[in-house]
C-alpha atoms as a PDB file:
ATOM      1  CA  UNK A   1      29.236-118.032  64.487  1.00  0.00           C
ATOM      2  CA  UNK A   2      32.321-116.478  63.641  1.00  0.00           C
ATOM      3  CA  UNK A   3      34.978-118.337  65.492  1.00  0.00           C
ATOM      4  CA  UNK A   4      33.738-121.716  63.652  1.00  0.00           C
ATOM      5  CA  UNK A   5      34.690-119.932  60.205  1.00  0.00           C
ATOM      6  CA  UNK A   6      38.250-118.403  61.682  1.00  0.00           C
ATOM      7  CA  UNK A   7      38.584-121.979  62.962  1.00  0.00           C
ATOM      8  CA  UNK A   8      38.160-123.715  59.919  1.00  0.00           C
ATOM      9  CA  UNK A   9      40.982-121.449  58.569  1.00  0.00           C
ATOM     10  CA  UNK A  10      43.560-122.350  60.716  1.00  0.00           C
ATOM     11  CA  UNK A  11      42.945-125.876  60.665  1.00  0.00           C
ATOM     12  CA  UNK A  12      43.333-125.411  56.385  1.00  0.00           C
ATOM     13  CA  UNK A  13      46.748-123.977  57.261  1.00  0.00           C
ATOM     14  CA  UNK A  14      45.744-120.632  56.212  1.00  0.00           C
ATOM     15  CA  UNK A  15      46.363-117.337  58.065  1.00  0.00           C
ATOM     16  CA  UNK A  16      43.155-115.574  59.544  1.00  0.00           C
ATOM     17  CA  UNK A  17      44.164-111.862  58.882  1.00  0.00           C
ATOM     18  CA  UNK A  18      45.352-112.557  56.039  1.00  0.00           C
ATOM     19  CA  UNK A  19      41.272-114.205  54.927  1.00  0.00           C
ATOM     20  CA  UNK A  20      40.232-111.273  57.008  1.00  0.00           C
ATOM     21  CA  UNK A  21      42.082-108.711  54.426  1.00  0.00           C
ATOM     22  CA  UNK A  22      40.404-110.874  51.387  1.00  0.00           C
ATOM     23  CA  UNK A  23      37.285-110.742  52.720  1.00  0.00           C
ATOM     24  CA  UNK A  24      37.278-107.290  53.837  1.00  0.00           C
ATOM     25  CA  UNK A  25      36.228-108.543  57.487  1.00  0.00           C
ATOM     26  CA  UNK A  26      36.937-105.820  60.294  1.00  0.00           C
ATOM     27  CA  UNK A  27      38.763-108.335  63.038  1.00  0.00           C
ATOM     28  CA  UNK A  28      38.866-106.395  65.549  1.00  0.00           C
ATOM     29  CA  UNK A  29      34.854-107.009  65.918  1.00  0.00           C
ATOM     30  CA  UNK A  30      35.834-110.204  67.148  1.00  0.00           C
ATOM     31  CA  UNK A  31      37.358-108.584  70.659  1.00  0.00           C
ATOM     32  CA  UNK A  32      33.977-107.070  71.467  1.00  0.00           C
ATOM     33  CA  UNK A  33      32.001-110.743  73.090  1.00  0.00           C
ATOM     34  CA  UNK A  34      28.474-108.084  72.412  1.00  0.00           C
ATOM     35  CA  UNK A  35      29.136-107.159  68.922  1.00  0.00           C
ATOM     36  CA  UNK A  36      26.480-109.307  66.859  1.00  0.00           C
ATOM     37  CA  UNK A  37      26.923-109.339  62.873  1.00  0.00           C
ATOM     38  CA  UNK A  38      23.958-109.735  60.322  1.00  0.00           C
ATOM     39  CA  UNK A  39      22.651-112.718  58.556  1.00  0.00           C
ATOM     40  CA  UNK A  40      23.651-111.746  55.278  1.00  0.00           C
ATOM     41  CA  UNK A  41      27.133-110.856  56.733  1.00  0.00           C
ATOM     42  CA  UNK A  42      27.690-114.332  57.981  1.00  0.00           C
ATOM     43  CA  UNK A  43      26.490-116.040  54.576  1.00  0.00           C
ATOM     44  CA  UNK A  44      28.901-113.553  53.106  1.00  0.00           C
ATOM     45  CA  UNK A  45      31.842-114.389  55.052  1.00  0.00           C
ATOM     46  CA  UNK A  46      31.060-118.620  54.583  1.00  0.00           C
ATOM     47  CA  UNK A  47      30.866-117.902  50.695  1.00  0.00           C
ATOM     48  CA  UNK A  48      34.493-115.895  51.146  1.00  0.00           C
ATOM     49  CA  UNK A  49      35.779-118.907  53.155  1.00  0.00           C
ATOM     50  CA  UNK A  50      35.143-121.328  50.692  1.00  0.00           C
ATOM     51  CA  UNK A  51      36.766-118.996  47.789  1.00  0.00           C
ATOM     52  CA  UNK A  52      39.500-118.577  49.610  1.00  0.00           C
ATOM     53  CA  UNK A  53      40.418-122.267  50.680  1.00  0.00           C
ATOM     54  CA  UNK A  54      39.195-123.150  47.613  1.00  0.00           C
ATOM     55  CA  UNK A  55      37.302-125.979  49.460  1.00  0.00           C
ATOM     56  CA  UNK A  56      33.682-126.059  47.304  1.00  0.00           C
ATOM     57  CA  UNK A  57      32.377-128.125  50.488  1.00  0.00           C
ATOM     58  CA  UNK A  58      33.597-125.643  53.107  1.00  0.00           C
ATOM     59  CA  UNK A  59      30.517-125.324  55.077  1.00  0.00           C
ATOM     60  CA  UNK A  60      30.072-129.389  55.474  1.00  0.00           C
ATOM     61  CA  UNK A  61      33.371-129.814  56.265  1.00  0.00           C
ATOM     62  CA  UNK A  62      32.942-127.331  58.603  1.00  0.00           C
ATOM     63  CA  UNK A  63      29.689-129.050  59.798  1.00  0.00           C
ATOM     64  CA  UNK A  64      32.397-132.188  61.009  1.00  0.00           C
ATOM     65  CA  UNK A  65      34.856-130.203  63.218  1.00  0.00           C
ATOM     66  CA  UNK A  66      31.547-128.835  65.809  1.00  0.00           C
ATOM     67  CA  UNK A  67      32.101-128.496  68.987  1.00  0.00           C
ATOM     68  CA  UNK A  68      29.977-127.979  71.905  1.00  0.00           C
ATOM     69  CA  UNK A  69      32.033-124.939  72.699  1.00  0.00           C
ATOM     70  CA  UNK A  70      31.607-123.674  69.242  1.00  0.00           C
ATOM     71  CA  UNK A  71      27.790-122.600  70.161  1.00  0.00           C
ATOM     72  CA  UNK A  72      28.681-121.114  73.198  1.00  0.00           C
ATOM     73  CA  UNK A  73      26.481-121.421  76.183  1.00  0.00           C
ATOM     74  CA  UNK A  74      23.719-123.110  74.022  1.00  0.00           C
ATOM     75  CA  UNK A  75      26.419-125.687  73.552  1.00  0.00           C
ATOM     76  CA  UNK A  76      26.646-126.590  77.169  1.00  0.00           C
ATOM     77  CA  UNK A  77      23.137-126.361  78.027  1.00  0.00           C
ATOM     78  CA  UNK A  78      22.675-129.242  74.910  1.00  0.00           C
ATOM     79  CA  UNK A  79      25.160-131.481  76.995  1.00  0.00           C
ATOM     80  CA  UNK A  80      23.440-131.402  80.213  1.00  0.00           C
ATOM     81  CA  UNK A  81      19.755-131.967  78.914  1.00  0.00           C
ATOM     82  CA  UNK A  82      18.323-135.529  80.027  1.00  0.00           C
ATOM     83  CA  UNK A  83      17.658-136.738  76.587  1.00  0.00           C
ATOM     84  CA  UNK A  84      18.144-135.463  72.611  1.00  0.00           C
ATOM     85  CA  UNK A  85      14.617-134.506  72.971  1.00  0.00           C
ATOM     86  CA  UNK A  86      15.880-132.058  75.226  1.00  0.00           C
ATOM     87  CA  UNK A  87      18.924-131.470  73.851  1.00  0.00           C
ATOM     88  CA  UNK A  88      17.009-130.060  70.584  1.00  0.00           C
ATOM     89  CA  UNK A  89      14.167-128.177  72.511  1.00  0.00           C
ATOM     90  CA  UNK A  90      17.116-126.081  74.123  1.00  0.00           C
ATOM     91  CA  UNK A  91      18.439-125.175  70.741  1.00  0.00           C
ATOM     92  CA  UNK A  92      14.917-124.407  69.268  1.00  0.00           C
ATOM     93  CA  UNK A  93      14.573-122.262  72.608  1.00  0.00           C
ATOM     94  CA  UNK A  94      18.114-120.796  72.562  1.00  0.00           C
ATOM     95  CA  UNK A  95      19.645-120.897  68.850  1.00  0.00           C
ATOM     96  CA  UNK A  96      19.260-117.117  68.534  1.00  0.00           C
ATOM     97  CA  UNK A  97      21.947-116.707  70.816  1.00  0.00           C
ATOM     98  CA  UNK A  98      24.218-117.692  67.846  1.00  0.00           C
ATOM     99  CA  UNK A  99      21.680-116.893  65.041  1.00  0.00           C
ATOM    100  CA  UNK A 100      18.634-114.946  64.552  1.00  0.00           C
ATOM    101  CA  UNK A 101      18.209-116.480  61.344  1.00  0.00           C
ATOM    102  CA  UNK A 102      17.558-120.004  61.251  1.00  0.00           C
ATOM    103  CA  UNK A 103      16.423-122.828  63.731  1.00  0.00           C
ATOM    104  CA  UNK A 104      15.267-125.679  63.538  1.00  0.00           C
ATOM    105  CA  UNK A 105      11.718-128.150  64.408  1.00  0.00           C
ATOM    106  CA  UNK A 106      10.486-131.845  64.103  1.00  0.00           C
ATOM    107  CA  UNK A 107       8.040-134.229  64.721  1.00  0.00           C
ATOM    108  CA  UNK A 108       7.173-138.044  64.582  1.00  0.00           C
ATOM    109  CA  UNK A 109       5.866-139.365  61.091  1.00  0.00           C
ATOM    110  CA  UNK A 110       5.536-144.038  62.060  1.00  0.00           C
ATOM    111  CA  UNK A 111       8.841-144.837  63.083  1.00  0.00           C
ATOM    112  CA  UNK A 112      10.692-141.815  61.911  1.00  0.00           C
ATOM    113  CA  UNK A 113      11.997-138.515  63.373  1.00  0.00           C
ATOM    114  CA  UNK A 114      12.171-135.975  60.788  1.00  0.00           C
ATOM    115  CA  UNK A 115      14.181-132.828  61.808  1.00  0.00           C
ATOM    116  CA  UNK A 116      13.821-129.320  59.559  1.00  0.00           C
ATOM    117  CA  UNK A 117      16.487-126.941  59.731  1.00  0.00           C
ATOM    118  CA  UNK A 118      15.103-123.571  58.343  1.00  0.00           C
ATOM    119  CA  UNK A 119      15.213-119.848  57.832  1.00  0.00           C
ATOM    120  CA  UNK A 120      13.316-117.590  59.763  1.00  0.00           C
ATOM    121  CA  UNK A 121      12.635-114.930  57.099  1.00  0.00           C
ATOM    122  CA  UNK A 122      12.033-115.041  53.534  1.00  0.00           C
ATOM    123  CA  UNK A 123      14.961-116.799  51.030  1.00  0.00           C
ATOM    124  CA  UNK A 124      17.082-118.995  51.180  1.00  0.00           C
ATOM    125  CA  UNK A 125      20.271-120.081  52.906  1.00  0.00           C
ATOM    126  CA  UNK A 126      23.523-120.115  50.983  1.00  0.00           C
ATOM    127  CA  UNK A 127      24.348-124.090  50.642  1.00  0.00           C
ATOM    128  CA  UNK A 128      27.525-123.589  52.440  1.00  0.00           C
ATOM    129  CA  UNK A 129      25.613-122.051  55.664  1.00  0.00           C
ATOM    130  CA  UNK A 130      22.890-125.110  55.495  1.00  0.00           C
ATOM    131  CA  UNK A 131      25.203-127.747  55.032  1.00  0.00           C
ATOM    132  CA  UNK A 132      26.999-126.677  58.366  1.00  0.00           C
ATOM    133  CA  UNK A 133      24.369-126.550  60.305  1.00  0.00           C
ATOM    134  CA  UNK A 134      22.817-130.132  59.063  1.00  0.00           C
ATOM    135  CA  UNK A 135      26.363-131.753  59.557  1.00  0.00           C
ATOM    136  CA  UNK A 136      27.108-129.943  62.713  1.00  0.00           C
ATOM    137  CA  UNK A 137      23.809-130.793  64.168  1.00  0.00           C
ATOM    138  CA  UNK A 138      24.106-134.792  62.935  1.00  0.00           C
ATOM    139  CA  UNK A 139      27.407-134.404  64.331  1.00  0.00           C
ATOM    140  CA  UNK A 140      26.220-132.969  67.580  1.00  0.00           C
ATOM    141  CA  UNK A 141      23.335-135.486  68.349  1.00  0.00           C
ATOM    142  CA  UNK A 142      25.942-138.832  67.935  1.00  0.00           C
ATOM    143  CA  UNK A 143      28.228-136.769  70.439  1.00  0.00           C
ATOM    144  CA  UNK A 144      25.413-136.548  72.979  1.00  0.00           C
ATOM    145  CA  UNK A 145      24.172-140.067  72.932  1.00  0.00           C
ATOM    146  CA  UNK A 146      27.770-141.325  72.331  1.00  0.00           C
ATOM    147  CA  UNK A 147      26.183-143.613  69.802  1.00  0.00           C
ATOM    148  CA  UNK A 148      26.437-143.695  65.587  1.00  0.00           C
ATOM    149  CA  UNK A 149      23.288-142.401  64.181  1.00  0.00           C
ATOM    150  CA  UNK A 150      22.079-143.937  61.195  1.00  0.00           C
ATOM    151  CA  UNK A 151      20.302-141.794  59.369  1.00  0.00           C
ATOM    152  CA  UNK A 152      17.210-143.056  56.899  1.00  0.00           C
ATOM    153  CA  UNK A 153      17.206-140.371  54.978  1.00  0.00           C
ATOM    154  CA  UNK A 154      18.296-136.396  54.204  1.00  0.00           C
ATOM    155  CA  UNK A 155      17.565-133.499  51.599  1.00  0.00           C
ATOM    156  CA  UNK A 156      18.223-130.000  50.980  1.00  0.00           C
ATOM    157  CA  UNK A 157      16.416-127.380  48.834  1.00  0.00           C
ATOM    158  CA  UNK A 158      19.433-126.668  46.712  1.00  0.00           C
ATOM    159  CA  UNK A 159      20.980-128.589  43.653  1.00  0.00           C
ATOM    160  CA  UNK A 160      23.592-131.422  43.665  1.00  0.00           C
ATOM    161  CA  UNK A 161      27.522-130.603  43.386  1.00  0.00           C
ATOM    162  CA  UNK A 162      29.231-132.552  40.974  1.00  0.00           C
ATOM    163  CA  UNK A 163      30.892-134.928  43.197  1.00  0.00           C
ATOM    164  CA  UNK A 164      28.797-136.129  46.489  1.00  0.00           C
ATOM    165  CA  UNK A 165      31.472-138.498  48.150  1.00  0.00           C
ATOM    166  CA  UNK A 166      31.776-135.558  51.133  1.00  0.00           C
ATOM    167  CA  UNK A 167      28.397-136.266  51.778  1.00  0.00           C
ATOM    168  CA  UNK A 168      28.811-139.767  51.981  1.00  0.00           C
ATOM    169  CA  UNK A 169      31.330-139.165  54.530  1.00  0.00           C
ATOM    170  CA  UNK A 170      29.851-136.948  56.744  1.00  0.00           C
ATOM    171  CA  UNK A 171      25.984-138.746  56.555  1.00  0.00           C
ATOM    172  CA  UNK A 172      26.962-142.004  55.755  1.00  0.00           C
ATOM    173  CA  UNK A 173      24.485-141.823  52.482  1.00  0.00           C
ATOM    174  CA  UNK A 174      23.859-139.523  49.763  1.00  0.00           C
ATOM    175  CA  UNK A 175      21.593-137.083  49.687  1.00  0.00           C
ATOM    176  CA  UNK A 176      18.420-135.772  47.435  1.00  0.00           C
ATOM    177  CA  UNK A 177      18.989-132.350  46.783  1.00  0.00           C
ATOM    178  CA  UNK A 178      16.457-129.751  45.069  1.00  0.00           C
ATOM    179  CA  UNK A 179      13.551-130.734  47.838  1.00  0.00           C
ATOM    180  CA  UNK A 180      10.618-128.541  49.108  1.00  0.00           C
ATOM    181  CA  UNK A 181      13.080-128.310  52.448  1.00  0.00           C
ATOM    182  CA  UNK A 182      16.093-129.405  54.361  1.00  0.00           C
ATOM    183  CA  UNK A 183      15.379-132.459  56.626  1.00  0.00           C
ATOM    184  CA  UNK A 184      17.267-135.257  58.388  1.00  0.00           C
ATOM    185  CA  UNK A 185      15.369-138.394  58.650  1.00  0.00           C
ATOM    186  CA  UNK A 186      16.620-140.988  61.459  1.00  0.00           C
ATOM    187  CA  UNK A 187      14.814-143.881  63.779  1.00  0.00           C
ATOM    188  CA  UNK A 188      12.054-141.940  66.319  1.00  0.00           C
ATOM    189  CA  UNK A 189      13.861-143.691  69.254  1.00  0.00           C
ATOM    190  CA  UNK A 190      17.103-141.138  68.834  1.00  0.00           C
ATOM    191  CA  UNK A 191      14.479-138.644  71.077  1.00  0.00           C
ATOM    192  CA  UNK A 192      14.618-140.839  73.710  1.00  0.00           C
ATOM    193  CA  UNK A 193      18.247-141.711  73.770  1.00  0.00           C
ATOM    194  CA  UNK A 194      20.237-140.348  77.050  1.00  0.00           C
ATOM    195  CA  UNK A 195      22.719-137.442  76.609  1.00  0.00           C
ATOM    196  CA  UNK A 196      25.659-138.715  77.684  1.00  0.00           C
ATOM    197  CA  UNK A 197      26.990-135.628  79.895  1.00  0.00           C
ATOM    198  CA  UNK A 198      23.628-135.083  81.786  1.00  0.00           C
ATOM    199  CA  UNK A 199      23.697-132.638  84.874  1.00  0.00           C
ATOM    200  CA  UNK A 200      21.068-131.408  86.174  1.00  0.00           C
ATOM    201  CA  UNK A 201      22.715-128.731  88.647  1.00  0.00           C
ATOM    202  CA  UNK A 202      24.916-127.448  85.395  1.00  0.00           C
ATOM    203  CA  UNK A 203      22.038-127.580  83.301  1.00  0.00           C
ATOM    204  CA  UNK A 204      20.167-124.993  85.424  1.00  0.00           C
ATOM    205  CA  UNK A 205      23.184-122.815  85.634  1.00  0.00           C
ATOM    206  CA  UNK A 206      23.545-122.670  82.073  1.00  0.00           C
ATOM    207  CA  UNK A 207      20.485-122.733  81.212  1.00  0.00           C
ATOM    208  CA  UNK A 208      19.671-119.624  83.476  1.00  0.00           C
ATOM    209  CA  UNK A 209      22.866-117.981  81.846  1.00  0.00           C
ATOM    210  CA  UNK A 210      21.280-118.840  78.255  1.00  0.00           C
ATOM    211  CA  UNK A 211      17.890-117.512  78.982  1.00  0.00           C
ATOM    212  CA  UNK A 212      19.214-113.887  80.268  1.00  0.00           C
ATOM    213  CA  UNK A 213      21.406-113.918  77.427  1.00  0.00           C
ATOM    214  CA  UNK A 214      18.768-114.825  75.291  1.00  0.00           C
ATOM    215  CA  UNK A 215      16.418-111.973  77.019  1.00  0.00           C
ATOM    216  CA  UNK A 216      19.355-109.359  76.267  1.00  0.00           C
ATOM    217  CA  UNK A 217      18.997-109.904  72.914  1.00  0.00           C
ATOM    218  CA  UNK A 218      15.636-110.218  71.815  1.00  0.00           C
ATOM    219  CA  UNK A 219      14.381-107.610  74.412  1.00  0.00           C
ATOM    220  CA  UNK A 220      10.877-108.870  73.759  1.00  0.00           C
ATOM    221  CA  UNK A 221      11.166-107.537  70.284  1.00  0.00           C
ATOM    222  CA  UNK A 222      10.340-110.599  68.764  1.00  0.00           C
ATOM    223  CA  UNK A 223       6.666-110.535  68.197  1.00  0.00           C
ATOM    224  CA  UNK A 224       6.283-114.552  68.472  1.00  0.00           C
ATOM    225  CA  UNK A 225       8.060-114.978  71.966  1.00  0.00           C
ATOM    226  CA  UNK A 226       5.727-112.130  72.748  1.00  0.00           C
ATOM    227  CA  UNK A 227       2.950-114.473  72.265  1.00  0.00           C
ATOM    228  CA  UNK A 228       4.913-117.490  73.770  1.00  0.00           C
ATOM    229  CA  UNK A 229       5.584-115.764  76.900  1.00  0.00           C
ATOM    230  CA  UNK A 230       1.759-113.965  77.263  1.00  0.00           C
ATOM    231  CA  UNK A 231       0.344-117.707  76.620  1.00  0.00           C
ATOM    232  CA  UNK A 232       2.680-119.445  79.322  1.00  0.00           C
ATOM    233  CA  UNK A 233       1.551-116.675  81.618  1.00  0.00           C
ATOM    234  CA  UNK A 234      -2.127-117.555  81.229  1.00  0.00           C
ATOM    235  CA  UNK A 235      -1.968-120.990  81.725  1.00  0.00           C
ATOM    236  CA  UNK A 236      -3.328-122.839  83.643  1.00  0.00           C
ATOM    237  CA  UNK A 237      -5.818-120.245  83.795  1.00  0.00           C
ATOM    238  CA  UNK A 238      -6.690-120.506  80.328  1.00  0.00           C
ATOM    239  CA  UNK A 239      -5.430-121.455  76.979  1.00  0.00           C
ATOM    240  CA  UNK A 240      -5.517-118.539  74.422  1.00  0.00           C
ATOM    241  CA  UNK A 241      -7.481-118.867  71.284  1.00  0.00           C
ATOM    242  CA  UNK A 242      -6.561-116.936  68.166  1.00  0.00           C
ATOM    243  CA  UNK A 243      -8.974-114.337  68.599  1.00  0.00           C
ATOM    244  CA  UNK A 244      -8.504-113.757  72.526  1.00  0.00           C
ATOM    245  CA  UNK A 245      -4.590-113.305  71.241  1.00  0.00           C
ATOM    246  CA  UNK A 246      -5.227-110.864  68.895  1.00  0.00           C
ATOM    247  CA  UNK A 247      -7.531-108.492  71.006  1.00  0.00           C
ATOM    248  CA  UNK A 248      -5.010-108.508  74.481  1.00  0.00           C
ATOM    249  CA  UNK A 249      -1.924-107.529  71.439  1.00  0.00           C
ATOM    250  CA  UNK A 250      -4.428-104.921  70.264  1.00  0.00           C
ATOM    251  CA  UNK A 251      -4.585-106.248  66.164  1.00  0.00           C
ATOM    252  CA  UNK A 252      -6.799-108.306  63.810  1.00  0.00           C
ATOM    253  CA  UNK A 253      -6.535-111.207  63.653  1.00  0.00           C
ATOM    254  CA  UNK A 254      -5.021-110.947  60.103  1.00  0.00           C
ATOM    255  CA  UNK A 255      -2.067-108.775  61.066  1.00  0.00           C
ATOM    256  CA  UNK A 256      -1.762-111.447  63.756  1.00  0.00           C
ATOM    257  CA  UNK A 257      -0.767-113.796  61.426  1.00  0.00           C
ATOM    258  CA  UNK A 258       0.906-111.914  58.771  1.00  0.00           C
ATOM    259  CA  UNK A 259       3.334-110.698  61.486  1.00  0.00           C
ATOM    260  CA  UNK A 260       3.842-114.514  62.697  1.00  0.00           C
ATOM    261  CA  UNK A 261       4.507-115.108  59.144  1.00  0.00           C
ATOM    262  CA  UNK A 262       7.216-113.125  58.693  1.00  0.00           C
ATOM    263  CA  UNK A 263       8.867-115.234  61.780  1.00  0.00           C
ATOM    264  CA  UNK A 264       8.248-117.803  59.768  1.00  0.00           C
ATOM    265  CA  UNK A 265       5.942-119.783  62.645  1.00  0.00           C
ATOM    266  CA  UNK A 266       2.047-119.702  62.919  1.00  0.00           C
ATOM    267  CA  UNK A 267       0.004-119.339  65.878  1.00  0.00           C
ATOM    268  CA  UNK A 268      -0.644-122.941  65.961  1.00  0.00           C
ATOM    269  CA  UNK A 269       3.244-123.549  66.013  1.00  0.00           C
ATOM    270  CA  UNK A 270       3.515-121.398  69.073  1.00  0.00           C
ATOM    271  CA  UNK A 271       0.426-123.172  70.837  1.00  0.00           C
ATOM    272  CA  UNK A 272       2.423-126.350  70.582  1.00  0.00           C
ATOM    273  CA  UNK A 273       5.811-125.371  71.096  1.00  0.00           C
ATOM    274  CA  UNK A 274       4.096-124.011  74.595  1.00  0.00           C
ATOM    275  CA  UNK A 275       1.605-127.489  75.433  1.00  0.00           C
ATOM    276  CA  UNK A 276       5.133-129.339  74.946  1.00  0.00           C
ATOM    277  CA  UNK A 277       7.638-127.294  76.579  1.00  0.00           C
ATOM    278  CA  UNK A 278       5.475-127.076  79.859  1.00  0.00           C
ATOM    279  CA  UNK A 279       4.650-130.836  79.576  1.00  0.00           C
ATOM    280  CA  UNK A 280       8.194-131.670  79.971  1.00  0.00           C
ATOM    281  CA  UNK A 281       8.417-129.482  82.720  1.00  0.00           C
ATOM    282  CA  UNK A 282       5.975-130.324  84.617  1.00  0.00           C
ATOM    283  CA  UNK A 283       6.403-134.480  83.737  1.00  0.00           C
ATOM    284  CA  UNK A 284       9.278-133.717  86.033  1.00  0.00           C
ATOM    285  CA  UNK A 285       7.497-133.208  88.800  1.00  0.00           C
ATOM    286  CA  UNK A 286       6.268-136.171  90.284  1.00  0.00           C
ATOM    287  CA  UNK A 287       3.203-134.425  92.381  1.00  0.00           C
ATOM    288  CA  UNK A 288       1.177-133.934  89.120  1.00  0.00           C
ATOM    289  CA  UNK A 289      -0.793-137.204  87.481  1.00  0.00           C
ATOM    290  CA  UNK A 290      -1.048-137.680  83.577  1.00  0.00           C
ATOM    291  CA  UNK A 291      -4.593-136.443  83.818  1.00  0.00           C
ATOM    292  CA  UNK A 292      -3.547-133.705  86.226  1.00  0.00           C
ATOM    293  CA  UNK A 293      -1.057-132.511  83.148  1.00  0.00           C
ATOM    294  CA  UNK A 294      -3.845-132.723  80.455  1.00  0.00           C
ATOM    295  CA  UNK A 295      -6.418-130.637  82.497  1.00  0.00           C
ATOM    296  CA  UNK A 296      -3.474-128.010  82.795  1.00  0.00           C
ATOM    297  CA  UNK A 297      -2.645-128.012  79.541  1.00  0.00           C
ATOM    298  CA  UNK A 298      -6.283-127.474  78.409  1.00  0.00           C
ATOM    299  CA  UNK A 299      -6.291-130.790  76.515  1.00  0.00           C
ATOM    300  CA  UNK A 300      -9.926-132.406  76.229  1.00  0.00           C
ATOM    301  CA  UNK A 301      -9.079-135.909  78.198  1.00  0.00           C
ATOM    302  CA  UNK A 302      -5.509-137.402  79.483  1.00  0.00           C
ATOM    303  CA  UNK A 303      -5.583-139.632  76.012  1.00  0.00           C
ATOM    304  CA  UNK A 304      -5.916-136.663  74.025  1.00  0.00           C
ATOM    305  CA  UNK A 305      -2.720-135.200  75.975  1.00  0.00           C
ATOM    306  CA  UNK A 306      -1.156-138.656  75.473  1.00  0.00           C
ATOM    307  CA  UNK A 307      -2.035-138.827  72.050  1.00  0.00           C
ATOM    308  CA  UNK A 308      -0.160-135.264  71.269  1.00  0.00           C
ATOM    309  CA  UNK A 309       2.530-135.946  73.601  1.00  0.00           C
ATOM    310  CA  UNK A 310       4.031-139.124  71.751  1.00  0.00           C
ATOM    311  CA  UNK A 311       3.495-137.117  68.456  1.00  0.00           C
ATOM    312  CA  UNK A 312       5.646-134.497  69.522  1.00  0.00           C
ATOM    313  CA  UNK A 313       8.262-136.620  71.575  1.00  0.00           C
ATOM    314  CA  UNK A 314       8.206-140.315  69.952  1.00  0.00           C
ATOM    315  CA  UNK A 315       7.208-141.637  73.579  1.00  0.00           C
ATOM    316  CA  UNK A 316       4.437-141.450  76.205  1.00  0.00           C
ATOM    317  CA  UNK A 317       4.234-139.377  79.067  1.00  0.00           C
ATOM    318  CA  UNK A 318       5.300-142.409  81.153  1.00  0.00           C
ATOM    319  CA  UNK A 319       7.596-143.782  79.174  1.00  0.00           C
ATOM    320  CA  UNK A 320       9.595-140.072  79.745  1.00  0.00           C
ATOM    321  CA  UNK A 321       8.924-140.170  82.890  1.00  0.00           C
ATOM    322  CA  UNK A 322      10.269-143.569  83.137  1.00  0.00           C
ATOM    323  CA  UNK A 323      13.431-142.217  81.304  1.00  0.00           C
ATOM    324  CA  UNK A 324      13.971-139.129  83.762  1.00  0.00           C
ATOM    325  CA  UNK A 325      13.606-141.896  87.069  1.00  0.00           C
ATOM    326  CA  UNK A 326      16.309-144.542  85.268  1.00  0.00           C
ATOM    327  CA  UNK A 327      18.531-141.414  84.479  1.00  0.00           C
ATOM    328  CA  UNK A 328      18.762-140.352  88.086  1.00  0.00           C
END
């Protein structure tokens, strides 16, 4: 998350050492590809950036120049996913390879997709780090689909700048500021567009390289992909209640959630993030039925799974089915 920042500089026409020295930023961390800095760090050095280029929208600017090579190997695996759907379950699945700190979710509300980009502990981002990640991400999903994204609507949880033509340019509207959260609001169908550099055979190499990566760093220390992991295991055995979690971790109940609150995710987050992700895998395989799916996934009839499915996804399980067949 670094490299974004020292890019930014250069492209101002400003010397990197020379930020490095006002910022008090050790460089030479940079030559070590393990060394990982904090949260706080990075919000630190974003707030120096913008002093020092004396750009007050340095972080949405930012947001504009993305690259897929600017998130690393989450970056490629984003490009080779079948369909934005995809695309953003890989960097719900994978984001802590840049950041431990925030990530992002969404669902289907009529004919809208609303996308939440948030923190995963207590506070609050600076605006300069949530304003890059909205317009990177916004950026991102018209690069995969090749196609301009209209968005319906977008808000952030801190106050308005004086002047908002930046944001004009880089949403193509204004946004409301001082909300209950940050969310981009665009047409439901943008889940099912096509990501225009689909590859299967590079998607499972990177997405094998992003998963040991990921494992490296998170060492199953995180107490939520703890649970994730334990309830993909069980199935299709069972699917875990709340109570059957909390005996196998050896806690109540209560300190079950308290601890999943402080990840910022709830039990019942994790039991869908896990009915989804393995209904996309196995919709992919053409040996199991619709009704085979819902008895796997412990749902109480196929409509019930097809129900939830187009909830989570915008479509039904055929229509994404019918989406991976026309993309092959």
């Amino acid at each position: 998350m670094v490299y974004p920042i020292m890019k930014s500089i250069v492209q101002k026409g400003y010397d990197t050492d020379q930020f490095c020295s006002y910022a008090s930023f050790d460089a030479s961390i940079m030559k070590d590809v393990e060394a990982r800095i904090t949260g706080e760090e990075l919000e630190r050095l974003m707030i120096a950036a913008a002093e020092y280029t004396q750009d007050d929208y340095f972080g949405l600017h930012q947001g504009q120049m993305t690259e897929f090579v600017d998130l690393g190997v989450l970056g490629y695996v984003m490009m080779h996913s079948l369909t934005i759907a995809e695309a953003l379950s890989a960097y719900q699945r994978y984001n802590v390879i840049l950041c431990s700190g925030f990530n992002l979710d969404w669902e289907v509300q009529g004919d809208e997709l609303l996308i939440r980009l948030f923190l995963q502990y207590p506070g609050r981002m600076s605006r300069h780090c949530v304003e890059d990640m909205a317009s990177s991400l916004f950026r991102l999903i018209g690069r995969l689909s090749n196609r301009r994204i209209p968005l319906t609507g977008i808000q952030f949880e801190h106050a308005a700048p004086a002047d908002l033509t930046p944001y004009l340019t880089a949403f193509g509207k204004a946004p409301r500021f001082e909300g209950d959260a940050t969310v981009l609001r665009m047409g439901k169908e943008v889940l099912d567009y096509s990501v225009m550099y689909s590859d299967p055979k590079l998607l499972g190499v990177f997405e094998a390289i992003a998963q040991e990566t990921k494992d490296e760093l998170t060492q199953g220390s995180v107490f939520s992909e703890q649970i994730v992991q334990w309830m993909k295991k069980n199935m299709p055995s069972f699917f875990p209640t709340l109570q059957q979690t909390a005996q196998f971790f050896g806690i109540s109940i209560r300190t079950l959630q308290n601890k999943l609150k402080a990840e910022n995710t709830t039990f019942n987050d994790l039991s869908t993030r896990v009915r989804k992700e393995m209904a996309m895998g196995y919709l992919k395989k053409w040996e199991y039925s619709v009704g085979d799916i819902a008895y796997v996934l412990h749902f109480s009839e196929p409509s019930a799974f097809q129900s939830a499915f187009k909830k989570w996804t915008g479509v039904t399980p055929g229509q994404y089915r019918a989406k991976i067949s026309n993309s092959k």
